[in-house]
N, C-alpha and C. Protein backbone atom coordinates (compact mmCIF):
# COMPACT_ATOMS: atom_id res chain seq x y z
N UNK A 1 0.85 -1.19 0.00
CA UNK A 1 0.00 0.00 0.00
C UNK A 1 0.88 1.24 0.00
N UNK A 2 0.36 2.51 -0.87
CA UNK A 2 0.86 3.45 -0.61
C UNK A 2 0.81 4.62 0.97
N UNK A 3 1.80 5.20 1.18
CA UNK A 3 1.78 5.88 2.82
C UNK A 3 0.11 6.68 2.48
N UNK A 4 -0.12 7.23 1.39
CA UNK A 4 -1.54 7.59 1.31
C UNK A 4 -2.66 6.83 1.97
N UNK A 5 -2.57 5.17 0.94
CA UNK A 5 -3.85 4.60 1.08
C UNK A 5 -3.78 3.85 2.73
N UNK A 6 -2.42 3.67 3.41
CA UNK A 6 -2.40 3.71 4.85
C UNK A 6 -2.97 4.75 5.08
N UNK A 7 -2.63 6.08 5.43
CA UNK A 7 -3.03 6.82 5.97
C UNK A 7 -4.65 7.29 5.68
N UNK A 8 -5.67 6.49 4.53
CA UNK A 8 -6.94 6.78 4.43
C UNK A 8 -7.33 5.74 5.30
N UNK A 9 -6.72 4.58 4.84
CA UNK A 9 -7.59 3.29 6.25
C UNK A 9 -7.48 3.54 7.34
N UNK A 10 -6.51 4.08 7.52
CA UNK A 10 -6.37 4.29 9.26
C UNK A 10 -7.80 4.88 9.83
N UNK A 11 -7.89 6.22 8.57
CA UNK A 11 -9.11 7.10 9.00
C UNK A 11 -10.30 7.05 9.32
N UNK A 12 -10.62 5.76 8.11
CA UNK A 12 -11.77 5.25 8.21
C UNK A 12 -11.79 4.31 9.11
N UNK A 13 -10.83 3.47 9.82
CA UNK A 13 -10.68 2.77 11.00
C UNK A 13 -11.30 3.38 11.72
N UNK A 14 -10.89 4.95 12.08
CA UNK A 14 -11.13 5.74 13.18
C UNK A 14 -12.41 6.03 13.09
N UNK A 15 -13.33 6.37 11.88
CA UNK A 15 -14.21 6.77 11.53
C UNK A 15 -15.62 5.06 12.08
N UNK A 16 -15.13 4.18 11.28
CA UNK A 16 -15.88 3.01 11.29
C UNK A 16 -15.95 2.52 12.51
N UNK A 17 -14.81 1.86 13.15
CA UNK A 17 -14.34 1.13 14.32
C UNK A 17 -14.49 2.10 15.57
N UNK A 18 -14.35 2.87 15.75
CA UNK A 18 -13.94 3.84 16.99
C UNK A 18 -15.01 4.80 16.72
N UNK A 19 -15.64 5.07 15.90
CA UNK A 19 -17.38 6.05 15.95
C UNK A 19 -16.85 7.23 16.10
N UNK A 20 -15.63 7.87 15.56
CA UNK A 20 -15.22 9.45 15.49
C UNK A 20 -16.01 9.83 14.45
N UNK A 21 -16.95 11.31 14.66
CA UNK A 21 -17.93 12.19 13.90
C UNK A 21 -16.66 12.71 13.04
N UNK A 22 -15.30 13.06 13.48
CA UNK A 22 -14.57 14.38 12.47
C UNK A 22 -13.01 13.48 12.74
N UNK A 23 -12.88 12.60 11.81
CA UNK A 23 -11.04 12.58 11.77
C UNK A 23 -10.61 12.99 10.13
N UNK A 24 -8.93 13.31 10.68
CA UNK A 24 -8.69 14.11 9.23
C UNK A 24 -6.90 13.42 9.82
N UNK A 25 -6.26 13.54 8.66
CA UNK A 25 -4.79 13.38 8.78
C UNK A 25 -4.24 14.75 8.37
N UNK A 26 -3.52 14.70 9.27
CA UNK A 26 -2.23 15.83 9.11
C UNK A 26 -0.77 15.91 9.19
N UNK A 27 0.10 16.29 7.72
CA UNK A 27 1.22 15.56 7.35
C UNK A 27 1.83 16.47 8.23
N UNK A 28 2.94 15.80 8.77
CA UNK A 28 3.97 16.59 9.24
C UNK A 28 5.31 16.04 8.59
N UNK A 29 6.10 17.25 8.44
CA UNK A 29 7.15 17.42 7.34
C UNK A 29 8.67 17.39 8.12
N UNK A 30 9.49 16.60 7.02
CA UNK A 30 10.91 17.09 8.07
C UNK A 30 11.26 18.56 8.08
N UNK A 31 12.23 18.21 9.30
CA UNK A 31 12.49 19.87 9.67
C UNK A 31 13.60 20.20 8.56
N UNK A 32 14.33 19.37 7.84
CA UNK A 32 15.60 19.70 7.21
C UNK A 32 14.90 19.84 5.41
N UNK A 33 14.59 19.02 5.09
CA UNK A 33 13.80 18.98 4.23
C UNK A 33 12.14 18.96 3.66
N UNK A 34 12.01 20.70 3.51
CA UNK A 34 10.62 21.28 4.44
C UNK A 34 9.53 20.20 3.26
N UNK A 35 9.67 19.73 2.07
CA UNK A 35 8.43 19.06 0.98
C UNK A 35 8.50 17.57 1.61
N UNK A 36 9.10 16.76 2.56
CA UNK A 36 9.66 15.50 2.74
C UNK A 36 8.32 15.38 3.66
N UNK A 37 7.42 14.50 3.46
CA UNK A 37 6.45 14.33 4.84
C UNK A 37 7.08 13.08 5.31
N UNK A 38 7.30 13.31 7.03
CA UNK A 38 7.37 12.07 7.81
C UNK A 38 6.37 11.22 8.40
N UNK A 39 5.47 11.61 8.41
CA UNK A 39 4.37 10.86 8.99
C UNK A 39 3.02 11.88 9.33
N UNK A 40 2.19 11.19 9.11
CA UNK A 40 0.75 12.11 9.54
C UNK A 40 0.15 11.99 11.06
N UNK A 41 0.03 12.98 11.13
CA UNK A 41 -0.56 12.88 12.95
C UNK A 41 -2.33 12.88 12.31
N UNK A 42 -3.10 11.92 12.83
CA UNK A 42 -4.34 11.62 13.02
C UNK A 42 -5.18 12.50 13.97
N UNK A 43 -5.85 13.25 13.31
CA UNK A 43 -6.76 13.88 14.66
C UNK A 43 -8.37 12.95 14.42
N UNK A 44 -8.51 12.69 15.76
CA UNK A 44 -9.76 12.11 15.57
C UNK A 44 -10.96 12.70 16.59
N UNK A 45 -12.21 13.44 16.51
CA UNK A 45 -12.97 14.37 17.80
C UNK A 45 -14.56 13.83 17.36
N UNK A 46 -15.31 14.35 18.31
CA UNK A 46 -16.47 14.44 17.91
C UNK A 46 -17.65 15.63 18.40
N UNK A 47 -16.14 16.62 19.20
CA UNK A 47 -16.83 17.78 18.75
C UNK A 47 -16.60 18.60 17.41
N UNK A 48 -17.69 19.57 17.62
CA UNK A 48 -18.30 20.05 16.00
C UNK A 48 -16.91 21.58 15.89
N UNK A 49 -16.34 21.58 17.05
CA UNK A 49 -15.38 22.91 16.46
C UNK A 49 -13.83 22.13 16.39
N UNK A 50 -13.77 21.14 17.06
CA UNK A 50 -12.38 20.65 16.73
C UNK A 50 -11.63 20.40 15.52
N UNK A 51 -12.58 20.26 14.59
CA UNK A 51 -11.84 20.63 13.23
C UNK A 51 -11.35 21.88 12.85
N UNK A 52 -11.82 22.94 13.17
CA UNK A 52 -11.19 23.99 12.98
C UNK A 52 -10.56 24.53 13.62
N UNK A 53 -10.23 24.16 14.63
CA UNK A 53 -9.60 24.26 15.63
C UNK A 53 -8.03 23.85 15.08
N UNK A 54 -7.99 22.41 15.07
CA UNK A 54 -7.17 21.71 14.28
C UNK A 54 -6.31 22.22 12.98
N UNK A 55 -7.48 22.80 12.20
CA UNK A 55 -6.43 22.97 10.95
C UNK A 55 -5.98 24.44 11.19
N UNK A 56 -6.79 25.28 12.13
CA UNK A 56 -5.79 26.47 12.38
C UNK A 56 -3.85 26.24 13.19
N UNK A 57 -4.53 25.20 14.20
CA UNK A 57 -3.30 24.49 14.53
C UNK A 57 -2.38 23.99 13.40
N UNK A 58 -2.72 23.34 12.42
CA UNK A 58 -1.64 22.79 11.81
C UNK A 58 -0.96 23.92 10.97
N UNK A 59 -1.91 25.03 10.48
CA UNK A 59 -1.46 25.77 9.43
C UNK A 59 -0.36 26.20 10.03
N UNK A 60 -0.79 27.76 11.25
CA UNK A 60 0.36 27.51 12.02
C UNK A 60 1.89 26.68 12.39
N UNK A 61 1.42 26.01 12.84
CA UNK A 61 2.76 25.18 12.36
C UNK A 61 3.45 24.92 11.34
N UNK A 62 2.96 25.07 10.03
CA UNK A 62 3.76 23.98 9.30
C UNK A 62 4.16 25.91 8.26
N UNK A 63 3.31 26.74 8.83
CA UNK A 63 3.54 28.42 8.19
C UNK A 63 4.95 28.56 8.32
N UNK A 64 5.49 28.24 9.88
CA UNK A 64 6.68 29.00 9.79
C UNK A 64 7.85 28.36 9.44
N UNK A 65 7.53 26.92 8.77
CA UNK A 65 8.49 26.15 7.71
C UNK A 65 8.93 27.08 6.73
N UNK A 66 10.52 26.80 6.08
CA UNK A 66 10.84 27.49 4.96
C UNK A 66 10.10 26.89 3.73
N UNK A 67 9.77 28.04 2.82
CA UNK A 67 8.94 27.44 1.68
C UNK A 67 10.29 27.09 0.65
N UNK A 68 9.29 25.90 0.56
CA UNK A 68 10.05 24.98 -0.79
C UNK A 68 9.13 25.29 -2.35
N UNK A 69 8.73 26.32 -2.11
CA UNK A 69 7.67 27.23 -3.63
C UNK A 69 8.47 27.85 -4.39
N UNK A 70 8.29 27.44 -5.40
CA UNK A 70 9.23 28.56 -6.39
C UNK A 70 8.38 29.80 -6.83
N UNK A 71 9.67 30.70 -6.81
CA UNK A 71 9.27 31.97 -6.91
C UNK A 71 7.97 32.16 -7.95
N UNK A 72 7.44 33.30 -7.93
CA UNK A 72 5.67 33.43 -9.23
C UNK A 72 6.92 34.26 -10.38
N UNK A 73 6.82 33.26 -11.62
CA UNK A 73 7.25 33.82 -12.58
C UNK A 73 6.75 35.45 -12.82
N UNK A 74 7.52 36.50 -13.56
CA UNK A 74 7.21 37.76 -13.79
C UNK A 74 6.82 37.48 -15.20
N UNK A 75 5.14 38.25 -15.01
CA UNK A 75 4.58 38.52 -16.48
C UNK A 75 4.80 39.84 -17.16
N UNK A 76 5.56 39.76 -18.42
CA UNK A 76 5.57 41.15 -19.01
C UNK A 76 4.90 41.48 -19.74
N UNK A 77 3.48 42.34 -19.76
CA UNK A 77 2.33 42.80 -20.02
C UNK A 77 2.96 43.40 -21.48
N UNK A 78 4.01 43.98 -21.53
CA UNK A 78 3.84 44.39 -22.99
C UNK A 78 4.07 43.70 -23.77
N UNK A 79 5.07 42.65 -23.70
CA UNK A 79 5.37 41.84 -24.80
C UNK A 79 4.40 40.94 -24.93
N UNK A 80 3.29 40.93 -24.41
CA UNK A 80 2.01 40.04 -24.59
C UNK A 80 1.03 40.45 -25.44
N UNK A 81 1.11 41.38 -25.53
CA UNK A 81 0.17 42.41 -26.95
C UNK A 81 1.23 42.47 -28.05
């Protein structure tokens, strides 16, 4: 299996087996190599705000990683006409 289709069964484990209303996976990345995911932390709740709760948490976290984005190419408007 791919670390994906693990990490969907797990969910639905959590979801099916264990009667969680809201689980979601969340990758966490190495610290050296910020695109590398090491493993997903599982949140599993069944209150109705813990999801958002959650992904404000993760954004946070994973925000003040260095971006591995390449720069937004520059469009030159005149040479396009």
């Amino acid at each position: 299996m791919s670390p994906y289709q693990i990490v969907e069964l797990v969910c639905e484990r959590f979801r099916g087996e264990l009667g969680y209303s809201y689980v979601a996976a969340y990758p966490i990345f190495d610290k050296d190599e910020g695109d590398r995911v090491m493993y997903y932390m599982i949140h599993a709740s069944d209150h109705d705000e813990a999801p958002a709760l959650m992904v404000r948490a993760h954004y946070k976290a994973v925000r003040s990683r260095p971006s591995a984005v390449q720069e937004p190419l520059k469009f030159d408007t005149k040479s396009a006409n």
